[in-house]
C-alpha atoms as a PDB file:
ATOM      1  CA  UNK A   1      19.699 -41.640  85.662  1.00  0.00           C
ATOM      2  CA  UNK A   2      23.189 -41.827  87.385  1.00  0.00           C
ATOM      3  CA  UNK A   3      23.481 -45.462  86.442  1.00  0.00           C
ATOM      4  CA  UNK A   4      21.969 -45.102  82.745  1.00  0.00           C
ATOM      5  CA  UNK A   5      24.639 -42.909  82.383  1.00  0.00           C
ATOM      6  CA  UNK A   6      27.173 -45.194  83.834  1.00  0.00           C
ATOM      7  CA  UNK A   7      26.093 -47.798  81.168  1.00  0.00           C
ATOM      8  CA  UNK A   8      27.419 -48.367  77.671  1.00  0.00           C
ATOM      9  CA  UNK A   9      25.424 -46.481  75.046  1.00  0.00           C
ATOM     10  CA  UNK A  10      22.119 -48.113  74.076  1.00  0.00           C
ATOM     11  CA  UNK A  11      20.604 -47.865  70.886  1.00  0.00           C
ATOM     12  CA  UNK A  12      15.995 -46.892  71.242  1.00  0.00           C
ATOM     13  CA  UNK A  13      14.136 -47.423  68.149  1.00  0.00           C
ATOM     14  CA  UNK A  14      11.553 -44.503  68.213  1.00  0.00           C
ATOM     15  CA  UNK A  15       8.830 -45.364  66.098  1.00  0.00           C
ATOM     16  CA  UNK A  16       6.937 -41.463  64.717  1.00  0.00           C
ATOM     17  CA  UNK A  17       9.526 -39.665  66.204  1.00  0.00           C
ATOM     18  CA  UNK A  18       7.826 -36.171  64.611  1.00  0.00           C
ATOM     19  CA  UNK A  19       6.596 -34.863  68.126  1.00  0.00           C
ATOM     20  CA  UNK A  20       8.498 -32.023  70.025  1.00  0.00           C
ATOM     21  CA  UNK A  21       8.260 -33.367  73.476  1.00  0.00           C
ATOM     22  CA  UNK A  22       9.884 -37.217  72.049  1.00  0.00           C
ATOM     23  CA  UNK A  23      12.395 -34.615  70.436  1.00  0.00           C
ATOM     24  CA  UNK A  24      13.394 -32.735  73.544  1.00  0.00           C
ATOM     25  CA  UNK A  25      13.852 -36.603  75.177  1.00  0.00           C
ATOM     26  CA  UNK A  26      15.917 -37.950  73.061  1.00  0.00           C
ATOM     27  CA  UNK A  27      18.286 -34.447  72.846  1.00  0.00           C
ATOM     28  CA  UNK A  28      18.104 -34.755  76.482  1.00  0.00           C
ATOM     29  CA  UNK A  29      19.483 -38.381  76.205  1.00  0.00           C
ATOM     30  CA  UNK A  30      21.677 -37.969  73.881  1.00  0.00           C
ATOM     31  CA  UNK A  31      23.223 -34.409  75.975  1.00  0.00           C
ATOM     32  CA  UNK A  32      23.773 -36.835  79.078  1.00  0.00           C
ATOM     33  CA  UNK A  33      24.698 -40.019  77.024  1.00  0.00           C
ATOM     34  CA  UNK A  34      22.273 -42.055  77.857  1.00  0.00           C
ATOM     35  CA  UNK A  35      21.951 -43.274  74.396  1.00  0.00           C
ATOM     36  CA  UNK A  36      21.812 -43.203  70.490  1.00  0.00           C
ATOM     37  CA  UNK A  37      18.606 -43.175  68.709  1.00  0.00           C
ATOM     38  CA  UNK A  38      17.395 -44.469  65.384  1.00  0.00           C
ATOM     39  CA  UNK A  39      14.089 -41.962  64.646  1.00  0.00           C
ATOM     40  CA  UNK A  40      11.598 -43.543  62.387  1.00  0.00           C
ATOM     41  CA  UNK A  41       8.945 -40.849  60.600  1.00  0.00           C
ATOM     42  CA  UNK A  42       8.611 -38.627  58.511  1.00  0.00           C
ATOM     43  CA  UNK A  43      11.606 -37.109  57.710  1.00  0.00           C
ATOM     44  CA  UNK A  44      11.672 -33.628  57.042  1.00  0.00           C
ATOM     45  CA  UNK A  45       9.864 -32.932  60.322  1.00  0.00           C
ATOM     46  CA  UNK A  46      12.129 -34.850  62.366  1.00  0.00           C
ATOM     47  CA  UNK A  47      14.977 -32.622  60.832  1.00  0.00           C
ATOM     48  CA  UNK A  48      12.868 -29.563  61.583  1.00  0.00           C
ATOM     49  CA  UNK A  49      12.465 -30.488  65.161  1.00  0.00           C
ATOM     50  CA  UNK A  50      16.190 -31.662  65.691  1.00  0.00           C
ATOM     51  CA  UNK A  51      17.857 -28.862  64.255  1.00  0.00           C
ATOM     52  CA  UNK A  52      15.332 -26.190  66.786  1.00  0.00           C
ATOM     53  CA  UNK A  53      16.806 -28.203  69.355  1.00  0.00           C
ATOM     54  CA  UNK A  54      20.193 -29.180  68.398  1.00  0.00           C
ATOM     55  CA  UNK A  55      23.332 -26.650  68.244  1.00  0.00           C
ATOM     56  CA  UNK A  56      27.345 -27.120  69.042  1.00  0.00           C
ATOM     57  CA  UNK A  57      27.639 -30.704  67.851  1.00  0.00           C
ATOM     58  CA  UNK A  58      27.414 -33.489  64.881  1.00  0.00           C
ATOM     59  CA  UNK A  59      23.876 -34.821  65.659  1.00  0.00           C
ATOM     60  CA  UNK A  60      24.386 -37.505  62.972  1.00  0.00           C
ATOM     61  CA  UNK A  61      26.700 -39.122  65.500  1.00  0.00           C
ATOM     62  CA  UNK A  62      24.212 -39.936  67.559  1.00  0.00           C
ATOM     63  CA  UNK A  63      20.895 -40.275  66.118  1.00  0.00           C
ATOM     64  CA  UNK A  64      19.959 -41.710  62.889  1.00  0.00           C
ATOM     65  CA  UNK A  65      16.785 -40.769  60.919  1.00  0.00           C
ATOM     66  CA  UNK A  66      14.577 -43.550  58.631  1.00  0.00           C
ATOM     67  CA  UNK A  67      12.283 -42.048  56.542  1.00  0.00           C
ATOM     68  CA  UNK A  68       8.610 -43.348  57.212  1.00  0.00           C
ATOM     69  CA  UNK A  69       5.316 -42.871  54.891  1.00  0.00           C
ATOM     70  CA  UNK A  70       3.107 -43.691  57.908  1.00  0.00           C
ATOM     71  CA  UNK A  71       2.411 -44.402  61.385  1.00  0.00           C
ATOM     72  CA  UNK A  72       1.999 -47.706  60.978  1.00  0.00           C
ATOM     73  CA  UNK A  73       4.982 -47.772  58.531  1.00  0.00           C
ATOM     74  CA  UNK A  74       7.025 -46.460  60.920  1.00  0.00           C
ATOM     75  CA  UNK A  75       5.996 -48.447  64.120  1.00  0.00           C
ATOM     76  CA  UNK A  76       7.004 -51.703  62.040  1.00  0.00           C
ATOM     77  CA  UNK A  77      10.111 -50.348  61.148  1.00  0.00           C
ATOM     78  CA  UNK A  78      11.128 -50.027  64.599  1.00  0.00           C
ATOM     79  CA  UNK A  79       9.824 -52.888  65.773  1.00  0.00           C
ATOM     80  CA  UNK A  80      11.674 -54.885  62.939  1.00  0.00           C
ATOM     81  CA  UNK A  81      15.148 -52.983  63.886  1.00  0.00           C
ATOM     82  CA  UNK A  82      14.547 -53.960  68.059  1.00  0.00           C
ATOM     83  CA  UNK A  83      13.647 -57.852  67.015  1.00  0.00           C
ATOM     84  CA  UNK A  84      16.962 -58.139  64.671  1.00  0.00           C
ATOM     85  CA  UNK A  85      18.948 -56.612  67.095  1.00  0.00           C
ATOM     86  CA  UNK A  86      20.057 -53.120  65.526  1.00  0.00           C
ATOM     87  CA  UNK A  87      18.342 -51.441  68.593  1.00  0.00           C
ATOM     88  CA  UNK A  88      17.736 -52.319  72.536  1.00  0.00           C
ATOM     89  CA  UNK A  89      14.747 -50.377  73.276  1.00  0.00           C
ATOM     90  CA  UNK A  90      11.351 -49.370  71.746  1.00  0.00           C
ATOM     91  CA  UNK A  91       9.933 -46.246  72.098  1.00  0.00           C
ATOM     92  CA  UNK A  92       6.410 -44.714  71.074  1.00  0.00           C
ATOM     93  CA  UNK A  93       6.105 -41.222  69.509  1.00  0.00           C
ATOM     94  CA  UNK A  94       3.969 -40.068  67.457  1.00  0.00           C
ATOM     95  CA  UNK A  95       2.115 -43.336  67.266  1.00  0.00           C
ATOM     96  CA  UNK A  96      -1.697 -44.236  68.460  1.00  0.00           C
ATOM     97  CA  UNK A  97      -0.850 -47.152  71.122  1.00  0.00           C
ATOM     98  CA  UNK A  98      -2.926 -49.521  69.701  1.00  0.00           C
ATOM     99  CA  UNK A  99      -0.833 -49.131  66.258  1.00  0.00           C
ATOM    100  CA  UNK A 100       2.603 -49.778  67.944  1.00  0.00           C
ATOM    101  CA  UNK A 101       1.148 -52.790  69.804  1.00  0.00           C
ATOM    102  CA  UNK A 102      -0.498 -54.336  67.105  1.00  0.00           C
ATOM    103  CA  UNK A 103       3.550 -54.409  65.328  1.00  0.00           C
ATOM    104  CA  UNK A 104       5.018 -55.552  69.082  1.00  0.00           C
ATOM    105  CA  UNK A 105       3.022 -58.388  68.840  1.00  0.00           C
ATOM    106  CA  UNK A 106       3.661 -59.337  65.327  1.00  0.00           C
ATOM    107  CA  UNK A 107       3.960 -63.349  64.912  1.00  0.00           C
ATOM    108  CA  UNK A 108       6.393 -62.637  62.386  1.00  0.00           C
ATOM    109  CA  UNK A 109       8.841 -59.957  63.316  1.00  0.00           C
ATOM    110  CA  UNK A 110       7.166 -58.551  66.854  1.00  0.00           C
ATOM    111  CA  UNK A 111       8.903 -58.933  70.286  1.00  0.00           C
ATOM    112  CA  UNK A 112       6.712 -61.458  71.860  1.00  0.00           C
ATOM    113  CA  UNK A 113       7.564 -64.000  74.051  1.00  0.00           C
ATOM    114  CA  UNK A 114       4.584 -65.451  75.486  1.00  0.00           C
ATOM    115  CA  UNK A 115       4.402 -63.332  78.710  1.00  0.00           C
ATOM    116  CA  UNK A 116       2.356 -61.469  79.533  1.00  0.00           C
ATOM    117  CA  UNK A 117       3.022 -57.585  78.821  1.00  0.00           C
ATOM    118  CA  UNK A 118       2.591 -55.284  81.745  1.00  0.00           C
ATOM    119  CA  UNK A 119       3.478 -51.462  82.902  1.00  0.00           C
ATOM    120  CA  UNK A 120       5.890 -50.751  85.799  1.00  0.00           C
ATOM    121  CA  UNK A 121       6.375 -47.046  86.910  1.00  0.00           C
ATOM    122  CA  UNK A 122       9.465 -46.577  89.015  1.00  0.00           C
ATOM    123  CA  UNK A 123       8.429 -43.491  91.356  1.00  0.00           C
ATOM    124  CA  UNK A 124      10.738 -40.730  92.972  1.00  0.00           C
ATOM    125  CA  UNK A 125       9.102 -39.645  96.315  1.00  0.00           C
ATOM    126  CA  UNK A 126       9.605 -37.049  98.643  1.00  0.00           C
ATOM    127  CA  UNK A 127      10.425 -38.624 102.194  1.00  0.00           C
ATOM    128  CA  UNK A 128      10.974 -41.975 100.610  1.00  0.00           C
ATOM    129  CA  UNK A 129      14.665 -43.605 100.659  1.00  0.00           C
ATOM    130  CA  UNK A 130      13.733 -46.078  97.586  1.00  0.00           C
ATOM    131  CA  UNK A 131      12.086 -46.340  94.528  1.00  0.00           C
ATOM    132  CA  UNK A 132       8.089 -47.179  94.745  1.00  0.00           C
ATOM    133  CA  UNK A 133       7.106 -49.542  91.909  1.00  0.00           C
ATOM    134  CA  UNK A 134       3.264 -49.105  90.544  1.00  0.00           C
ATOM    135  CA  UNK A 135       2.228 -52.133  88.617  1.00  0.00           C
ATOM    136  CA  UNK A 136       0.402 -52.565  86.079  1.00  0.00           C
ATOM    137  CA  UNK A 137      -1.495 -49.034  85.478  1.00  0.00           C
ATOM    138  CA  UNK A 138      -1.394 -48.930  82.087  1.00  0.00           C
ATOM    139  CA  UNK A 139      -1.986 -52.348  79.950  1.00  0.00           C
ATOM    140  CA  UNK A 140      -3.937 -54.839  81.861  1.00  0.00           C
ATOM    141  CA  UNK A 141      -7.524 -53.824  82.440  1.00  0.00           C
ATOM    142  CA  UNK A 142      -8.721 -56.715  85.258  1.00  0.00           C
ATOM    143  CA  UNK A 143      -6.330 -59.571  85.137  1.00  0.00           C
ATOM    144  CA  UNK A 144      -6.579 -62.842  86.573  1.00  0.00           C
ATOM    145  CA  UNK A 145      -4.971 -64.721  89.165  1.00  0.00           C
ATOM    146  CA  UNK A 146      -2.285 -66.497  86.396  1.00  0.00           C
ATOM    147  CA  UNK A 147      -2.023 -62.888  84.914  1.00  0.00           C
ATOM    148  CA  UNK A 148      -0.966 -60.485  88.318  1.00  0.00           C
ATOM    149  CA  UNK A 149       1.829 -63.639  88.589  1.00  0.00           C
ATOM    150  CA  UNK A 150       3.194 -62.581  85.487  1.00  0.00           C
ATOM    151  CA  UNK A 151       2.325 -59.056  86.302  1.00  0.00           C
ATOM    152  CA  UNK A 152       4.480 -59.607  89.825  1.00  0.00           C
ATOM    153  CA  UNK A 153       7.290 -61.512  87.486  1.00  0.00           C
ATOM    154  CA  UNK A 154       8.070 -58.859  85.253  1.00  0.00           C
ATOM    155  CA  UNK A 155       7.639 -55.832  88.162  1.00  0.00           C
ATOM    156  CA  UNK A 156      10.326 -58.665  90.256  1.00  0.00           C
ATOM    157  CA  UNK A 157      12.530 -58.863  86.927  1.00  0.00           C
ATOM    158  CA  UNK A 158      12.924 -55.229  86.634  1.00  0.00           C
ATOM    159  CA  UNK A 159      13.639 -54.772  89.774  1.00  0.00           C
ATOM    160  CA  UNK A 160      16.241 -57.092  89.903  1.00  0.00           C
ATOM    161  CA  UNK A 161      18.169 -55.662  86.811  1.00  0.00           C
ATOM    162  CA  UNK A 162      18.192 -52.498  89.069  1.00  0.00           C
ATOM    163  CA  UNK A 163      19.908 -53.732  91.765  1.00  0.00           C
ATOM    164  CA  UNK A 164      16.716 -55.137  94.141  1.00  0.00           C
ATOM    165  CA  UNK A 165      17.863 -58.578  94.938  1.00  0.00           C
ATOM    166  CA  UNK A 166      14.811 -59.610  96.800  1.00  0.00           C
ATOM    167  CA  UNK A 167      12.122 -56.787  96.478  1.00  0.00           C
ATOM    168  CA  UNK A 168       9.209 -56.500  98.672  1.00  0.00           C
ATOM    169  CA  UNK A 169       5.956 -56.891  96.668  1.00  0.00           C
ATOM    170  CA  UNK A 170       2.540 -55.554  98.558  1.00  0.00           C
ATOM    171  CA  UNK A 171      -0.435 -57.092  96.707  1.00  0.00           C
ATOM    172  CA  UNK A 172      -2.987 -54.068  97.503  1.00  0.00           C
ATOM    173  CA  UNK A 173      -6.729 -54.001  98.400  1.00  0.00           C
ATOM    174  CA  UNK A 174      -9.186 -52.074  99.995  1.00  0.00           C
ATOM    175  CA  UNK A 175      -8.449 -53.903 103.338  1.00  0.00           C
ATOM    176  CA  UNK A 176      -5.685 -56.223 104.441  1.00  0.00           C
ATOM    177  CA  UNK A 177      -7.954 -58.896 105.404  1.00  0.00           C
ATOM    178  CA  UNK A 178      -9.315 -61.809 103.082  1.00  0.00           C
ATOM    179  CA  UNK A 179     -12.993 -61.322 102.279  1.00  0.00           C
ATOM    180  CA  UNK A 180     -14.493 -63.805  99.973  1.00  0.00           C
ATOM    181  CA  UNK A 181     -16.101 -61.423  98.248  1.00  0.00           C
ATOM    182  CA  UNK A 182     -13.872 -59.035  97.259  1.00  0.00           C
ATOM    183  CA  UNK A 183     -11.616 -60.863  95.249  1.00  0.00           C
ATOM    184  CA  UNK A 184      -8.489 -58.447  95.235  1.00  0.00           C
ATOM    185  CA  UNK A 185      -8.227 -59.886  98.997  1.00  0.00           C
ATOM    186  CA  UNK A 186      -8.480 -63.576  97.964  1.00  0.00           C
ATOM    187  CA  UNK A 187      -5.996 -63.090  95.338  1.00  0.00           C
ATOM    188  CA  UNK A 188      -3.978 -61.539  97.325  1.00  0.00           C
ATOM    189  CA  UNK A 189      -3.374 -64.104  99.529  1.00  0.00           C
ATOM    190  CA  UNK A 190      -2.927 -67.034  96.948  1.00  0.00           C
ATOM    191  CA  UNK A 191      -0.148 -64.711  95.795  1.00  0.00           C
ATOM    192  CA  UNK A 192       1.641 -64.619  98.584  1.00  0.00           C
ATOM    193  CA  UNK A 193       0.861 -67.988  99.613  1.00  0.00           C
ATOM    194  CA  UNK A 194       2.424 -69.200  96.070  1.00  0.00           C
ATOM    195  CA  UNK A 195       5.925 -67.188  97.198  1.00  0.00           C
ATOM    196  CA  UNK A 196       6.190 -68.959 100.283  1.00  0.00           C
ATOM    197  CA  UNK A 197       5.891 -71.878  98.512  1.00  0.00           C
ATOM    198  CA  UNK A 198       7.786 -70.913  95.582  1.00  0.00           C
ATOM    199  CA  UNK A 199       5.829 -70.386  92.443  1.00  0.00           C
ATOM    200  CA  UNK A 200       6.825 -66.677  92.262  1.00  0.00           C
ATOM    201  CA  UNK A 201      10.564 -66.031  93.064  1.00  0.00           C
ATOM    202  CA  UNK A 202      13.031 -63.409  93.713  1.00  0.00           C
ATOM    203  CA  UNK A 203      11.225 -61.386  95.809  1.00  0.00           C
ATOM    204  CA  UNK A 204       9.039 -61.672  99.116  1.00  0.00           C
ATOM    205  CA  UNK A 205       4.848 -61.396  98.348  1.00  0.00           C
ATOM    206  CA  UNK A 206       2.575 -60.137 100.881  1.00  0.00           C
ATOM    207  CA  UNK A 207      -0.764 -59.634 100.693  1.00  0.00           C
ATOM    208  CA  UNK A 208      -3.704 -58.512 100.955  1.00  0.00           C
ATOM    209  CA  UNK A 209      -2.398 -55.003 102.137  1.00  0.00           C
ATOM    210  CA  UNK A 210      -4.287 -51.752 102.291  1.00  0.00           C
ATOM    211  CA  UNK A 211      -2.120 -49.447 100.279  1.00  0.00           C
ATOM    212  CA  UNK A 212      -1.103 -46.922 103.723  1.00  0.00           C
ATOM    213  CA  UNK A 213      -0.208 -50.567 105.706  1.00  0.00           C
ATOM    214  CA  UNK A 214       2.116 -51.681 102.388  1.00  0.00           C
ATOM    215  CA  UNK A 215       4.033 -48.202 102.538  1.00  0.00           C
ATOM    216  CA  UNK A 216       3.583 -46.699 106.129  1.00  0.00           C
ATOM    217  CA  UNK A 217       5.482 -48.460 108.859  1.00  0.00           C
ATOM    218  CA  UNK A 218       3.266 -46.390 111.370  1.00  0.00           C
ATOM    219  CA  UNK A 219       0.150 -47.601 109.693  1.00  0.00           C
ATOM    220  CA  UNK A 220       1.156 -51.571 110.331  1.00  0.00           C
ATOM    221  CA  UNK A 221       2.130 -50.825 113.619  1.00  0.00           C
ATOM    222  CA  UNK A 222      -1.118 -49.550 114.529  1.00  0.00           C
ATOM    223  CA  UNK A 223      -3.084 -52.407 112.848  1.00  0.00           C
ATOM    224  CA  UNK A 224      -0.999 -55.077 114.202  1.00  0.00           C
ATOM    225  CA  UNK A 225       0.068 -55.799 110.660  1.00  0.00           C
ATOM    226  CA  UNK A 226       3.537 -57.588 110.841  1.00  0.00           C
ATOM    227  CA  UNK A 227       5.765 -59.162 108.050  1.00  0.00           C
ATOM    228  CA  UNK A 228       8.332 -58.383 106.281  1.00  0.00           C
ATOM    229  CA  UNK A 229       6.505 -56.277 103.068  1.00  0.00           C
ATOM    230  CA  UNK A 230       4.442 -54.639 105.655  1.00  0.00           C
ATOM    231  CA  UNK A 231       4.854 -50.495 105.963  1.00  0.00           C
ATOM    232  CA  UNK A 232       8.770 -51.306 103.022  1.00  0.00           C
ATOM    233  CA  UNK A 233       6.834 -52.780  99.968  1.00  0.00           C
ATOM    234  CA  UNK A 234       9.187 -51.967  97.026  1.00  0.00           C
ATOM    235  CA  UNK A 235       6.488 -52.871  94.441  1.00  0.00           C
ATOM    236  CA  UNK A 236       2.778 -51.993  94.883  1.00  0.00           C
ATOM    237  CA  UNK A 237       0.773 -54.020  92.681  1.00  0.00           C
ATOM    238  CA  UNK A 238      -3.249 -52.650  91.809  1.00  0.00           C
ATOM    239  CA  UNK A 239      -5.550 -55.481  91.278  1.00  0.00           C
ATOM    240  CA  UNK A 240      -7.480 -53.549  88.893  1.00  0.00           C
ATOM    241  CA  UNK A 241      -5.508 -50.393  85.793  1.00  0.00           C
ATOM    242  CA  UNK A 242      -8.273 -48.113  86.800  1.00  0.00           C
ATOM    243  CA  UNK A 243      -6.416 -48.421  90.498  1.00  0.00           C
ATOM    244  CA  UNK A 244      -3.513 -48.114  89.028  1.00  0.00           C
ATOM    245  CA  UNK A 245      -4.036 -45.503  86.528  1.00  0.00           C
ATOM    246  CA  UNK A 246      -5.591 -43.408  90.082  1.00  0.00           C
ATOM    247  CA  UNK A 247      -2.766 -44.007  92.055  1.00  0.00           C
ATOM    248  CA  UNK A 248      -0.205 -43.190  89.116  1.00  0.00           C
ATOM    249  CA  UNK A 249      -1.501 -39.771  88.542  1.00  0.00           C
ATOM    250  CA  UNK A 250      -2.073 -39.008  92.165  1.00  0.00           C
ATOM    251  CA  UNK A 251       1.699 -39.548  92.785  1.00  0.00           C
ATOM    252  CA  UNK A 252       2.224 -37.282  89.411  1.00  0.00           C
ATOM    253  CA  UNK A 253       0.092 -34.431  90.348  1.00  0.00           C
ATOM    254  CA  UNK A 254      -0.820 -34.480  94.189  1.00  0.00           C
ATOM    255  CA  UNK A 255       2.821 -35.395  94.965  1.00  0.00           C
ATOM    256  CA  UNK A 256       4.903 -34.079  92.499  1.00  0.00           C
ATOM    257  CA  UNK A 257       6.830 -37.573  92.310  1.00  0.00           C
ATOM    258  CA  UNK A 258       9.271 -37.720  89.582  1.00  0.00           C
ATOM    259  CA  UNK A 259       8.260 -41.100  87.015  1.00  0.00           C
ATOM    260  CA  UNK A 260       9.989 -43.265  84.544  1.00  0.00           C
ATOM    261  CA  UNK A 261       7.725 -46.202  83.617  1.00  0.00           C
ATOM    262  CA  UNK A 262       8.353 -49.048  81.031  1.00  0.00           C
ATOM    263  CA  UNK A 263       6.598 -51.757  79.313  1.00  0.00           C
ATOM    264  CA  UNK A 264       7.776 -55.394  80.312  1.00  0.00           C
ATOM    265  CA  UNK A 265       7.548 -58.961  79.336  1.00  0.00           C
ATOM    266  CA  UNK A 266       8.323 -58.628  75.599  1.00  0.00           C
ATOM    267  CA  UNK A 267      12.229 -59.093  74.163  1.00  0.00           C
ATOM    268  CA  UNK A 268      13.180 -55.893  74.863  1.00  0.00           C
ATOM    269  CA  UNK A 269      11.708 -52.749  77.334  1.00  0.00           C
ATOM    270  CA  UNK A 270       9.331 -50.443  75.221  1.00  0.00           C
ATOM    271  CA  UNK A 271       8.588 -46.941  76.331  1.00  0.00           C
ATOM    272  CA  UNK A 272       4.859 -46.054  76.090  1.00  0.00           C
ATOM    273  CA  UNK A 273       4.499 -42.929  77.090  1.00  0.00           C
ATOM    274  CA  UNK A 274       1.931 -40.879  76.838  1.00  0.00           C
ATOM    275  CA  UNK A 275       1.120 -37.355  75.371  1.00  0.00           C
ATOM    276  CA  UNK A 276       0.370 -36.003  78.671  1.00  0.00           C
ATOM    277  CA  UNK A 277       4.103 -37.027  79.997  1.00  0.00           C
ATOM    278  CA  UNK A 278       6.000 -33.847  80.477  1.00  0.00           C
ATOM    279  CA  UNK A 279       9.504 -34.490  78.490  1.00  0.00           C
ATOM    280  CA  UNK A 280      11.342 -34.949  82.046  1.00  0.00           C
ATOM    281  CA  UNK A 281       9.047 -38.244  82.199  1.00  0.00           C
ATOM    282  CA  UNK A 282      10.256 -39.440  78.938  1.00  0.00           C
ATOM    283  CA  UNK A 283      13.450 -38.986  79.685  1.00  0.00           C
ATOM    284  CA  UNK A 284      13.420 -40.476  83.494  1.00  0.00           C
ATOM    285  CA  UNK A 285      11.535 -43.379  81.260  1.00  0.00           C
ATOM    286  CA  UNK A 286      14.230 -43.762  78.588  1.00  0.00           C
ATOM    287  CA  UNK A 287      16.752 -44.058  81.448  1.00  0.00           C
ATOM    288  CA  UNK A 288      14.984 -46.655  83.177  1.00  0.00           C
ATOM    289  CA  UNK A 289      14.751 -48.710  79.647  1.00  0.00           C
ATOM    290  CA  UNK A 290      18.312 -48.240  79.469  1.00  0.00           C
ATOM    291  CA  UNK A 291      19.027 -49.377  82.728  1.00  0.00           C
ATOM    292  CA  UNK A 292      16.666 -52.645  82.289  1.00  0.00           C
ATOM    293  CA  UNK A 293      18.288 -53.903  79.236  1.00  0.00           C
ATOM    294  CA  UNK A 294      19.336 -57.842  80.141  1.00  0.00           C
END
């Protein structure tokens, strides 16, 4: 948040914007200048929403409305403003997922670029003195080996656009040895096998790891688990979303961990929230955009 804030203004396309939560976001981005908003939807009931919200200054200096028929009108509108440049980030309101994905990846005017998409949430922990990366719980159901090393490259990207220069990436399992037939383990060690030799960079891959033996120091000790990812991973990557999608909302609502999570690999970050997200989320998640901008 403190270095969003830091950070020239950014411009977020919101594509439906017509959804009280998305509203109190963006007034809570705009209050702490985070940044400037275009709101594509319908209107009237954007209005309606901003001026409940709104009161002691000129909100047309700092968010723009474009009238929208549709959903689907209003998703491609925002993805058309992000790809020519008008805005920096994409955010989803009002929109099914499926409908803002389906403009993202447009061959005409989306914001492919041949990478894989994948989600990274940046977790707030109590008792933890750094960020805890979740990747991907959101977009890729079971991906393959060539998929988690995109999935680790765009987790390893982010990261290094916040300041982690080498981050420690735990590729998680059930166990932390290799079994040959559980193949989270044997991927796993490829993984990190391909880091040592170079074919994922920027970062230092270790794996497999039980998730207590990539985050608890005491944990590897015990095991006899040493390297350098070992009881400090930075990024935890799930080899499966339904792991992920566990482990996200265990964090959320067993240990009140504070989230911002944003969709990589495409030309610009996209924030996919979703309805359940309180409006602190959205906003933690529009700050972490921000801050990921190239």
């Amino acid at each position: 948040m403190e270095d969003a804030i830091q950070l020239p203004e950014k411009v977020v396309a919101v594509a439906a914007a017509e959804d009280e939560e998305v509203i109190e976001a963006v007034v809570k981005a705009v209050e702490k200048r985070i940044a400037t908003f275009i709101l594509y939807g319908n209107e009237e009931k954007i209005k309606s929403l901003l001026t409940k919200r709104i009161a002691g200054y000129e909100v047309n200096q700092f968010v723009k409305i474009v009238d929208a028929k549709n959903e689907k009108e209003a998703a491609k509108f925002a993805v058309q403003g992000v790809n020519a440049g008008i805005a920096d980030v994409l955010m989803k309101g009002m929109v099914s997922t499926s409908v803002i994905l389906k403009e993202v990846l447009n061959k005409e005017y989306g914001l492919r670029t041949g990478s894989v998409l994948s989600h990274v949430a940046a977790f707030q922990i109590q008792g933890f003195d750094r960020l805890i990366f979740v990747t991907d719980a959101a977009m890729n159901i079971a991906p393959d080996l060539n998929q988690k090393v995109e999935i680790i490259n765009n987790a390893v990207g982010l990261a290094n656009r916040l300041g982690l220069s080498l981050p420690k990436v735990a590729v998680i399992s059930a166990v932390e040895t290799v079994n040959p037939n559980m193949g989270a383990t044997v991927d796993g060690a490829i993984l990190s096998q391909m880091n040592v030799r170079g074919q994922i960079k920027n970062c230092i891959v270790d794996g497999p790891l039980a998730l207590d033996n990539a985050i608890s120091m005491q944990a590897a000790e015990l095991k006899g688990i040493k390297g350098e990812v070992a009881g400090n991973a930075d990024i935890i990557m799930v080899p499966t979303i339904e792991v992920g999608n566990a482990l996200y909302k265990s964090l959320v609502y067993f240990a009140k961990a504070k989230v911002g999570a944003v969709i990589t690999g495409a030309k610009a970050p996209i924030v996919l929230t979703s309805r359940a997200d309180s409006a602190e989320s959205k906003l933690y998640s529009l700050a972490l955009a921000v801050r990921s901008v190239s």
